[in-house]
PDB file of N, CA and C in Angstrom:
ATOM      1  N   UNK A   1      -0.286  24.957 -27.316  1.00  0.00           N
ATOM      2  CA  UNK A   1       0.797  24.810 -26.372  1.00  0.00           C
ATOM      3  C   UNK A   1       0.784  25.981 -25.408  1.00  0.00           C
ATOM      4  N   UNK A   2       1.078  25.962 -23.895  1.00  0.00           N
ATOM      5  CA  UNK A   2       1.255  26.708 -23.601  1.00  0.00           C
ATOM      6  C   UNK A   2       2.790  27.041 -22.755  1.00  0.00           C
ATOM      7  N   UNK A   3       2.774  28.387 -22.943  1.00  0.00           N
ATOM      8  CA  UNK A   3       4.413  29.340 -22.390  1.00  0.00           C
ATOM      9  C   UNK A   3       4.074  29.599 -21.077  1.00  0.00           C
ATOM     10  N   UNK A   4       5.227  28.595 -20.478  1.00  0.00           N
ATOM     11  CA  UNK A   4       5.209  28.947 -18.931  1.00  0.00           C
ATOM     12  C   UNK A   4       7.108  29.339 -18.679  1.00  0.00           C
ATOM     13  N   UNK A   5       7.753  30.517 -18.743  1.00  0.00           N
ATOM     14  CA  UNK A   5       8.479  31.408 -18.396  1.00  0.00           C
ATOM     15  C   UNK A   5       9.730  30.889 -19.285  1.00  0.00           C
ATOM     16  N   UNK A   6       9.141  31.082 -21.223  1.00  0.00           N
ATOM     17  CA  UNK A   6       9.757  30.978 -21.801  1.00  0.00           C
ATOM     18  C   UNK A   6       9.827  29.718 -22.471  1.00  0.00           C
ATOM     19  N   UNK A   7       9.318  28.843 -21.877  1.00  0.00           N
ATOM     20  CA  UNK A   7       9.544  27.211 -22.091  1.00  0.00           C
ATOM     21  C   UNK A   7       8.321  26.970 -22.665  1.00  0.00           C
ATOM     22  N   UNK A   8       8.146  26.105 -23.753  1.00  0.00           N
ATOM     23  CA  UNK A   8       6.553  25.790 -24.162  1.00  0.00           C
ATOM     24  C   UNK A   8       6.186  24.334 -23.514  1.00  0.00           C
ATOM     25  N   UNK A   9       5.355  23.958 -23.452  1.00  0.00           N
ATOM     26  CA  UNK A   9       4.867  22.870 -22.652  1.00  0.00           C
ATOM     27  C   UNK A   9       3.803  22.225 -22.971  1.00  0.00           C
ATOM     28  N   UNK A  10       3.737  21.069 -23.286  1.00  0.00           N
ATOM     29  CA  UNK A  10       2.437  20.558 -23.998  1.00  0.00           C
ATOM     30  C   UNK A  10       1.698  19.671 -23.213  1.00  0.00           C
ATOM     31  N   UNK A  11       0.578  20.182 -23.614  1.00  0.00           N
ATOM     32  CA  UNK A  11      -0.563  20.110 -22.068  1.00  0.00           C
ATOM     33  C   UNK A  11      -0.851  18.652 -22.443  1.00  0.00           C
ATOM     34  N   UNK A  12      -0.969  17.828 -21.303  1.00  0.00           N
ATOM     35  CA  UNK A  12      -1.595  16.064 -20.843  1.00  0.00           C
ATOM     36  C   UNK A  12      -0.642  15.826 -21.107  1.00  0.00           C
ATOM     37  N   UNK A  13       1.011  15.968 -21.529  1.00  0.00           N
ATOM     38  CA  UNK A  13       1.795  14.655 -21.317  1.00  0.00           C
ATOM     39  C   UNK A  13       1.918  14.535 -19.463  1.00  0.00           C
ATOM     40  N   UNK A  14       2.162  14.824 -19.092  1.00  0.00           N
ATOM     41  CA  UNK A  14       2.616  15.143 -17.598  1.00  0.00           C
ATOM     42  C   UNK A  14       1.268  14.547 -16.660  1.00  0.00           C
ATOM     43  N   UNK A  15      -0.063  14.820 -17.204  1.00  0.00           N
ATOM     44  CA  UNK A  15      -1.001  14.313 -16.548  1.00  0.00           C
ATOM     45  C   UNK A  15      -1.099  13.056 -16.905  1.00  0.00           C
ATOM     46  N   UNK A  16      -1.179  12.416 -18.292  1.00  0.00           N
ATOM     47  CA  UNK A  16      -1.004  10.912 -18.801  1.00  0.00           C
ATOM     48  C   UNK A  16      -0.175   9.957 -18.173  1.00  0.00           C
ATOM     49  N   UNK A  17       1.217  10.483 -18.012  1.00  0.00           N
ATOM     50  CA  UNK A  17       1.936   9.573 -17.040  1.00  0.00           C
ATOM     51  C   UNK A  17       1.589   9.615 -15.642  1.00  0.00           C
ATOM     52  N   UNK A  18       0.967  10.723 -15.068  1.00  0.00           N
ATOM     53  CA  UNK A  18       0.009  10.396 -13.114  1.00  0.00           C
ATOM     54  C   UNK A  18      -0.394   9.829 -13.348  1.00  0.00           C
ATOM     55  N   UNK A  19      -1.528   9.828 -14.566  1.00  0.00           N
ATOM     56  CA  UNK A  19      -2.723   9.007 -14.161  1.00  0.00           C
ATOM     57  C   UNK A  19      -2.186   7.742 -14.875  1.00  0.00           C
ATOM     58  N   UNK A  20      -1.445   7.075 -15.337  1.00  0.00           N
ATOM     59  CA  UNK A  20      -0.572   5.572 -15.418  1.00  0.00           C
ATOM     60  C   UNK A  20       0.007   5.348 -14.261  1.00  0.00           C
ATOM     61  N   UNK A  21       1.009   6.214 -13.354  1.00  0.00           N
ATOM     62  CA  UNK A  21       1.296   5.406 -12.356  1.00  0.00           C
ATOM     63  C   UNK A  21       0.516   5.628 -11.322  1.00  0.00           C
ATOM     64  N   UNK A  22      -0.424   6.314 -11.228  1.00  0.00           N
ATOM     65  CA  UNK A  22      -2.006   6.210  -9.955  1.00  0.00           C
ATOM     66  C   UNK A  22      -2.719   4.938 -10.413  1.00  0.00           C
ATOM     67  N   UNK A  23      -2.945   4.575 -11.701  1.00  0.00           N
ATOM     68  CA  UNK A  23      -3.825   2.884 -12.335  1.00  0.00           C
ATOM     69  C   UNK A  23      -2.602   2.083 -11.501  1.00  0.00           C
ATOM     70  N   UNK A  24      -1.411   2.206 -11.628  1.00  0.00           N
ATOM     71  CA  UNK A  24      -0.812   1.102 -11.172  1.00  0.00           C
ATOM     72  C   UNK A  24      -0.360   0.781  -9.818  1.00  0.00           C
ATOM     73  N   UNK A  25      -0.211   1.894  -9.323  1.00  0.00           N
ATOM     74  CA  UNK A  25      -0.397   2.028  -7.847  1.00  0.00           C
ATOM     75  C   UNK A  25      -1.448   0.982  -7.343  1.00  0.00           C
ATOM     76  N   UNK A  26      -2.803   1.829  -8.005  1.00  0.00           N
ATOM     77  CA  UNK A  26      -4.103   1.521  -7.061  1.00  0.00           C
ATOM     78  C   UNK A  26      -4.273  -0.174  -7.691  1.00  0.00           C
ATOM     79  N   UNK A  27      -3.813  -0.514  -9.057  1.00  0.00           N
ATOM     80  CA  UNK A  27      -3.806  -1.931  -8.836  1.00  0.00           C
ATOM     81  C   UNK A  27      -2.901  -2.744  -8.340  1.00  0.00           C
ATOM     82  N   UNK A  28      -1.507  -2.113  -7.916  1.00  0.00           N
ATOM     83  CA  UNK A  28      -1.150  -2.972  -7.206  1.00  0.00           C
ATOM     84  C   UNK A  28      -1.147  -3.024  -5.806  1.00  0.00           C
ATOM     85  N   UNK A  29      -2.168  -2.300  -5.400  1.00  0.00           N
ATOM     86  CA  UNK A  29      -2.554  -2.120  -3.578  1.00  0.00           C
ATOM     87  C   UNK A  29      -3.778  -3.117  -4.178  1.00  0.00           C
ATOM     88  N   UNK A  30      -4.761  -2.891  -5.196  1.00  0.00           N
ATOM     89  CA  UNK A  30      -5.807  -4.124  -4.509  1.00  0.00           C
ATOM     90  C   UNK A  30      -5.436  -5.389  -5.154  1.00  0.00           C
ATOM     91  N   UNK A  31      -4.535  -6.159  -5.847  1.00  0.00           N
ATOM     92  CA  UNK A  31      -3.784  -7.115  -5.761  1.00  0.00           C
ATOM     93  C   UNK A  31      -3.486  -7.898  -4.409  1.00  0.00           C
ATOM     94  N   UNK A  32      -2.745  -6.861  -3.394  1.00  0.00           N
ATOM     95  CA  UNK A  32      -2.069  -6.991  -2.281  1.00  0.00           C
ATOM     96  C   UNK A  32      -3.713  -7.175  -1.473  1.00  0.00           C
ATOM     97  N   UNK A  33      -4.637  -6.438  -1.500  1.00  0.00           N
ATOM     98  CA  UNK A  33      -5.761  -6.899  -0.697  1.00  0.00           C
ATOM     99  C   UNK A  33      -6.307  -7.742  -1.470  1.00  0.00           C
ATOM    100  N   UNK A  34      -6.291  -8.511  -2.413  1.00  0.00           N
ATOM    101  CA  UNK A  34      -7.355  -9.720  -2.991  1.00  0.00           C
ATOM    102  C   UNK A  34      -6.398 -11.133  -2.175  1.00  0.00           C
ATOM    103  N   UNK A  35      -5.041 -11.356  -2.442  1.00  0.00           N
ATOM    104  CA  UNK A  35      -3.837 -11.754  -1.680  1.00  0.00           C
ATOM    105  C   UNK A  35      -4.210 -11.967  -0.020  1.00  0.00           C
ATOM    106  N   UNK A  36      -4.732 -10.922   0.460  1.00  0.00           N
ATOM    107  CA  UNK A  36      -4.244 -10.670   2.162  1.00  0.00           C
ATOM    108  C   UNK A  36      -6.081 -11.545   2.335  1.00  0.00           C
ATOM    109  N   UNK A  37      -7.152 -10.877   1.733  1.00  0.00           N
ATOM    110  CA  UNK A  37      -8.665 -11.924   1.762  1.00  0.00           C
ATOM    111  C   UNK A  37      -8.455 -13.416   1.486  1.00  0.00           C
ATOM    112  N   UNK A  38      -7.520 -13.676   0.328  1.00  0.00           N
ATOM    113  CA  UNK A  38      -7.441 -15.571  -0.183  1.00  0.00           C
ATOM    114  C   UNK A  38      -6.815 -15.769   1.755  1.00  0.00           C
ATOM    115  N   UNK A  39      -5.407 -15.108   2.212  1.00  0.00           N
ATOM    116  CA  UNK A  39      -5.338 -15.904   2.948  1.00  0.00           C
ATOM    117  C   UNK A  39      -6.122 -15.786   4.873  1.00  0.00           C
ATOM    118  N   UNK A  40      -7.028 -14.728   4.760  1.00  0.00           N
ATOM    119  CA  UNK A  40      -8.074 -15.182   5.534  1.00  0.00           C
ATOM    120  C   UNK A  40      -7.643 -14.297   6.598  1.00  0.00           C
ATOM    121  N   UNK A  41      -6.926 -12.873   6.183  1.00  0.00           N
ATOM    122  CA  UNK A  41      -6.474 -12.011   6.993  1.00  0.00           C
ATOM    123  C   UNK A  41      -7.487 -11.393   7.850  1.00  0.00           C
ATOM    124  N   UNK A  42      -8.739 -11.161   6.613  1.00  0.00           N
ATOM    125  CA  UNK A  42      -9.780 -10.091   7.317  1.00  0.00           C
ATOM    126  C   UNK A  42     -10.933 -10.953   7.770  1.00  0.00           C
ATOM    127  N   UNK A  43     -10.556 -12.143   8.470  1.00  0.00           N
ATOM    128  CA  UNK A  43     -11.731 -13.076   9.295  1.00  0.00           C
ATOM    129  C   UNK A  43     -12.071 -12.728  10.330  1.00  0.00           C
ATOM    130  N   UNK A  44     -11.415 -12.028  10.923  1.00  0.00           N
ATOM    131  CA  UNK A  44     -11.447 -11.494  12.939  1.00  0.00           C
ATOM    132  C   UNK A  44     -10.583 -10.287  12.185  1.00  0.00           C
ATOM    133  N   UNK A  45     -10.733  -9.165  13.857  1.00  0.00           N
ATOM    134  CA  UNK A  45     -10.326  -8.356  13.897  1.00  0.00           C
ATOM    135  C   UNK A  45      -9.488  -9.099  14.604  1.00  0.00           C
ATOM    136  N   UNK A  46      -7.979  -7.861  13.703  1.00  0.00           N
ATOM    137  CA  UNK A  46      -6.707  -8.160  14.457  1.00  0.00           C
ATOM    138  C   UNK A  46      -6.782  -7.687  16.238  1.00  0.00           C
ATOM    139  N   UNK A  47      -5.838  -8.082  16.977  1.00  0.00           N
ATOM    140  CA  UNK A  47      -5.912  -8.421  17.607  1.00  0.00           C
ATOM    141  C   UNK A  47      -4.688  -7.765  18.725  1.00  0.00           C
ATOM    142  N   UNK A  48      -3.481  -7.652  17.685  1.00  0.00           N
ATOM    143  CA  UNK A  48      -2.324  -7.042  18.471  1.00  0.00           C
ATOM    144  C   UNK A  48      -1.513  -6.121  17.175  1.00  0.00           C
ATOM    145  N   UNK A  49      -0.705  -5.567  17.045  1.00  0.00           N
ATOM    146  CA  UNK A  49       0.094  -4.920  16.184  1.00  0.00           C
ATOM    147  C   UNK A  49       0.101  -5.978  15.240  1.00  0.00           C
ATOM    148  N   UNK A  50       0.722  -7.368  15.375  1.00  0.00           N
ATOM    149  CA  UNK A  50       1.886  -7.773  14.282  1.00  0.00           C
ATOM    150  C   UNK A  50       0.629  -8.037  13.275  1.00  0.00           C
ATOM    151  N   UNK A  51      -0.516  -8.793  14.069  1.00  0.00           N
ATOM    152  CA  UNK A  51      -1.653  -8.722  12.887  1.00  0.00           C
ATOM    153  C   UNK A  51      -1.716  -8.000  11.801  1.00  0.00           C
ATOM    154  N   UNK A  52      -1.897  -6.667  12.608  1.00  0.00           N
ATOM    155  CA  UNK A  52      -2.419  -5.663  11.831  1.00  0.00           C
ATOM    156  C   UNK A  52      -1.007  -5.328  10.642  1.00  0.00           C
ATOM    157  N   UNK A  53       0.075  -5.782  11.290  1.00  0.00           N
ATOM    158  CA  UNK A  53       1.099  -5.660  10.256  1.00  0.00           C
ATOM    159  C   UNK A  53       1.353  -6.354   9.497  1.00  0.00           C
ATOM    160  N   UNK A  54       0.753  -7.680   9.317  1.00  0.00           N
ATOM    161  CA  UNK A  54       1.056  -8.748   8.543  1.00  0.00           C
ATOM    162  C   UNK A  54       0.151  -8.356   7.415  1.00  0.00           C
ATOM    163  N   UNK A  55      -1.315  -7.578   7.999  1.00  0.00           N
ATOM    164  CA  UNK A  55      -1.980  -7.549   7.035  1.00  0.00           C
ATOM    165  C   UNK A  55      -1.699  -6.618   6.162  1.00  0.00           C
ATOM    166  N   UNK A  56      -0.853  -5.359   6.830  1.00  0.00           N
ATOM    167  CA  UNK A  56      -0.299  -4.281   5.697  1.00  0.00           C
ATOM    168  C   UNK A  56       0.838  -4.741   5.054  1.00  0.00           C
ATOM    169  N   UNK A  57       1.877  -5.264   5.148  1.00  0.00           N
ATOM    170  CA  UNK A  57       2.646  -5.955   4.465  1.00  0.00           C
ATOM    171  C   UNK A  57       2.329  -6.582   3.306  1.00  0.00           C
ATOM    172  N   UNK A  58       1.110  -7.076   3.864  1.00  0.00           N
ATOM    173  CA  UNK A  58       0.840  -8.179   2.878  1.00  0.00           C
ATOM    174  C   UNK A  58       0.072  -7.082   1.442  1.00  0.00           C
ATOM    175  N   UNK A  59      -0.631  -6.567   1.688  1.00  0.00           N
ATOM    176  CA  UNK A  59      -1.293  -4.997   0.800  1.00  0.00           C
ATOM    177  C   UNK A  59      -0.486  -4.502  -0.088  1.00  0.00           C
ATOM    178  N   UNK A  60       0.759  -3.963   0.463  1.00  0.00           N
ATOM    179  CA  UNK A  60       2.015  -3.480   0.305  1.00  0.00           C
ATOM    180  C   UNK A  60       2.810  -4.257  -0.975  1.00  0.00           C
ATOM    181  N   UNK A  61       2.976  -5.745  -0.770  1.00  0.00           N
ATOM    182  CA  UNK A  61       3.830  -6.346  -1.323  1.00  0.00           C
ATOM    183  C   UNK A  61       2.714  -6.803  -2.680  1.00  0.00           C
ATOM    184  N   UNK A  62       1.762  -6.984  -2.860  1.00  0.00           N
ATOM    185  CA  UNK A  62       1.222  -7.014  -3.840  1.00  0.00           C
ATOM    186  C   UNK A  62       0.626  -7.441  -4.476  1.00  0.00           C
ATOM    187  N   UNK A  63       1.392  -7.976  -5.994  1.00  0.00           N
ATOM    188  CA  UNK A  63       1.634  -9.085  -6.875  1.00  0.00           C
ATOM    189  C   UNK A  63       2.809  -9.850  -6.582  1.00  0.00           C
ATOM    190  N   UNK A  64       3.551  -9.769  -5.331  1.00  0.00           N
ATOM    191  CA  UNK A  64       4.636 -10.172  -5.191  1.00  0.00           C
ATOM    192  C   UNK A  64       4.116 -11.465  -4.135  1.00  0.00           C
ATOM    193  N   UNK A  65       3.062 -11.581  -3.496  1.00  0.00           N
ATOM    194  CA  UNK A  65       2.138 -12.736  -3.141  1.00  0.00           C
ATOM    195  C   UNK A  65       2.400 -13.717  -3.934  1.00  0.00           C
ATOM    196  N   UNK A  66       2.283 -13.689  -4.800  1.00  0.00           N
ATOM    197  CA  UNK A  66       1.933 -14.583  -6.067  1.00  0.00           C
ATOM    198  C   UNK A  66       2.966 -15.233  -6.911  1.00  0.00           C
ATOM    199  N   UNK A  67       4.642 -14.701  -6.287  1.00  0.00           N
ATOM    200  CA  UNK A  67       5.349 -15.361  -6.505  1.00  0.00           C
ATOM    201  C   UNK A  67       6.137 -16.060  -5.217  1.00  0.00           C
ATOM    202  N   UNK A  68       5.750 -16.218  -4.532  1.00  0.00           N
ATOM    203  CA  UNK A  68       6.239 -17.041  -3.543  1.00  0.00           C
ATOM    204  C   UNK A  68       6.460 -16.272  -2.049  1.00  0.00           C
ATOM    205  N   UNK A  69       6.357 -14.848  -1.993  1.00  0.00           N
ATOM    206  CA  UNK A  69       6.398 -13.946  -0.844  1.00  0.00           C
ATOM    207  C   UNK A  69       5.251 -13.793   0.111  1.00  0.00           C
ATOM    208  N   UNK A  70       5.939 -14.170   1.352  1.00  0.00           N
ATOM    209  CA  UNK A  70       4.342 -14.731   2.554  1.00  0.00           C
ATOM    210  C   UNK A  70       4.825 -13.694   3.852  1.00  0.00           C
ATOM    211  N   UNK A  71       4.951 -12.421   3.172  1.00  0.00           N
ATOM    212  CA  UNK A  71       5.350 -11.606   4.671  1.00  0.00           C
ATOM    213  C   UNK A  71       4.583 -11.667   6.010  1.00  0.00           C
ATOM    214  N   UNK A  72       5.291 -11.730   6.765  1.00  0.00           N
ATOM    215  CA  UNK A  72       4.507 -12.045   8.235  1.00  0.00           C
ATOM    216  C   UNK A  72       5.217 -11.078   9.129  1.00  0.00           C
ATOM    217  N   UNK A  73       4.585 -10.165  10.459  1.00  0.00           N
ATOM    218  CA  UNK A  73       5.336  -9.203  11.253  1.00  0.00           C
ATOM    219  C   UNK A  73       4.923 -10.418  12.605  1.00  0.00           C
ATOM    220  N   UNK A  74       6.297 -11.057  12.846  1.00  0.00           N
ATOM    221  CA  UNK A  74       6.190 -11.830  14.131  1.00  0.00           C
ATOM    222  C   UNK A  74       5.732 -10.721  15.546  1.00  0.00           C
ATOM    223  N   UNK A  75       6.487  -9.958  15.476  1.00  0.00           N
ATOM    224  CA  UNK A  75       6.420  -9.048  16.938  1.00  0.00           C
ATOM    225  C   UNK A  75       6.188  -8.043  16.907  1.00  0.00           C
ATOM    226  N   UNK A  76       5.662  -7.143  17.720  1.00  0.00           N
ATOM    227  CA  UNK A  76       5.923  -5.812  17.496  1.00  0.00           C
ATOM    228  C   UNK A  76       5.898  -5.280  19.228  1.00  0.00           C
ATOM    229  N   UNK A  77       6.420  -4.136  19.095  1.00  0.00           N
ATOM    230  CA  UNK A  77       6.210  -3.022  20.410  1.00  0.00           C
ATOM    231  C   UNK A  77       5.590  -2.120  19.982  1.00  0.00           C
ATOM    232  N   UNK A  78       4.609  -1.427  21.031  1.00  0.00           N
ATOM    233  CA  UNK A  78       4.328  -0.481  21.037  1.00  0.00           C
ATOM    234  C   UNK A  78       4.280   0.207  22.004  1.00  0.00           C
ATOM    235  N   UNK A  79       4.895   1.406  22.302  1.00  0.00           N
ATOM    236  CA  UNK A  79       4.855   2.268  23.864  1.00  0.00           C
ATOM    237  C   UNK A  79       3.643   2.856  23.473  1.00  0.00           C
ATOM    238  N   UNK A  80       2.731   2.562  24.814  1.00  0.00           N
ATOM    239  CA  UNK A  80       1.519   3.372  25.003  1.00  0.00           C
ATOM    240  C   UNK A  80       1.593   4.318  26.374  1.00  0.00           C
ATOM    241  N   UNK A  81       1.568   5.284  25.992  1.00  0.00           N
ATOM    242  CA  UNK A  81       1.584   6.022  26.963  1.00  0.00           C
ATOM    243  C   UNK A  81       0.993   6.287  27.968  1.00  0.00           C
ATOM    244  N   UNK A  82       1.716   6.210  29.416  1.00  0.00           N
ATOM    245  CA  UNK A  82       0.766   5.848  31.034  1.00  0.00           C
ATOM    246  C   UNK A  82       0.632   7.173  31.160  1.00  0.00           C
ATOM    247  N   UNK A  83      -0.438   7.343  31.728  1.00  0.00           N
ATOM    248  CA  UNK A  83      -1.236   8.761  32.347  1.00  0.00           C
ATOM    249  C   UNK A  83      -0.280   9.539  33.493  1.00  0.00           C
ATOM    250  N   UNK A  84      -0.329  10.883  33.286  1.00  0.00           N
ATOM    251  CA  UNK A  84       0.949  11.308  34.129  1.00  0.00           C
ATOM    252  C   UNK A  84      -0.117  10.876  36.087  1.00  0.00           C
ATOM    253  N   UNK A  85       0.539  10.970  37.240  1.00  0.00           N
ATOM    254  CA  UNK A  85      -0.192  10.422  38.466  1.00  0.00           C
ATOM    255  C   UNK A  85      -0.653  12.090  38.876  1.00  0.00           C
TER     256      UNK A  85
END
């Protein structure tokens, strides 16, 4: 065990639970990309924002694909900035 300012502390519990919620993280981001490929996201390059947002949404949300959730970003803005004259 080791004494860090009085307190004892027992080494890998603290790393055991990262590395459980980093496995579940990273499987539920490629869930969300096996999801966003079935529905034919990455056929063309996107094209305008909402694309590109439908396709992160879709990444994002998961395993939640799979129960009935079909996120879509209808619109988006983006200010691009005009060159000063």
């Amino acid at each position: 065990m080791r004494t860090y300012g009085g307190r004892q502390m027992r080494s890998g519990r603290r790393s055991g639970m990262a590395g459980l919620v980093t496995l579940l993280v990273f499987t539920w981001l490629i869930i969300g990309a096996v999801a966003a490929g079935q529905r034919h996201y990455y056929d063309s390059a996107p094209t305008n924002c909402a694309s590109t947002g439908t396709i992160a949404v879709t990444i994002a949300t998961g395993p939640l694909n799979y129960l009935g959730m079909n996120p879509k970003v209808g619109d988006c803005h983006v200010d691009i900035p005009q060159p000063s004259p």
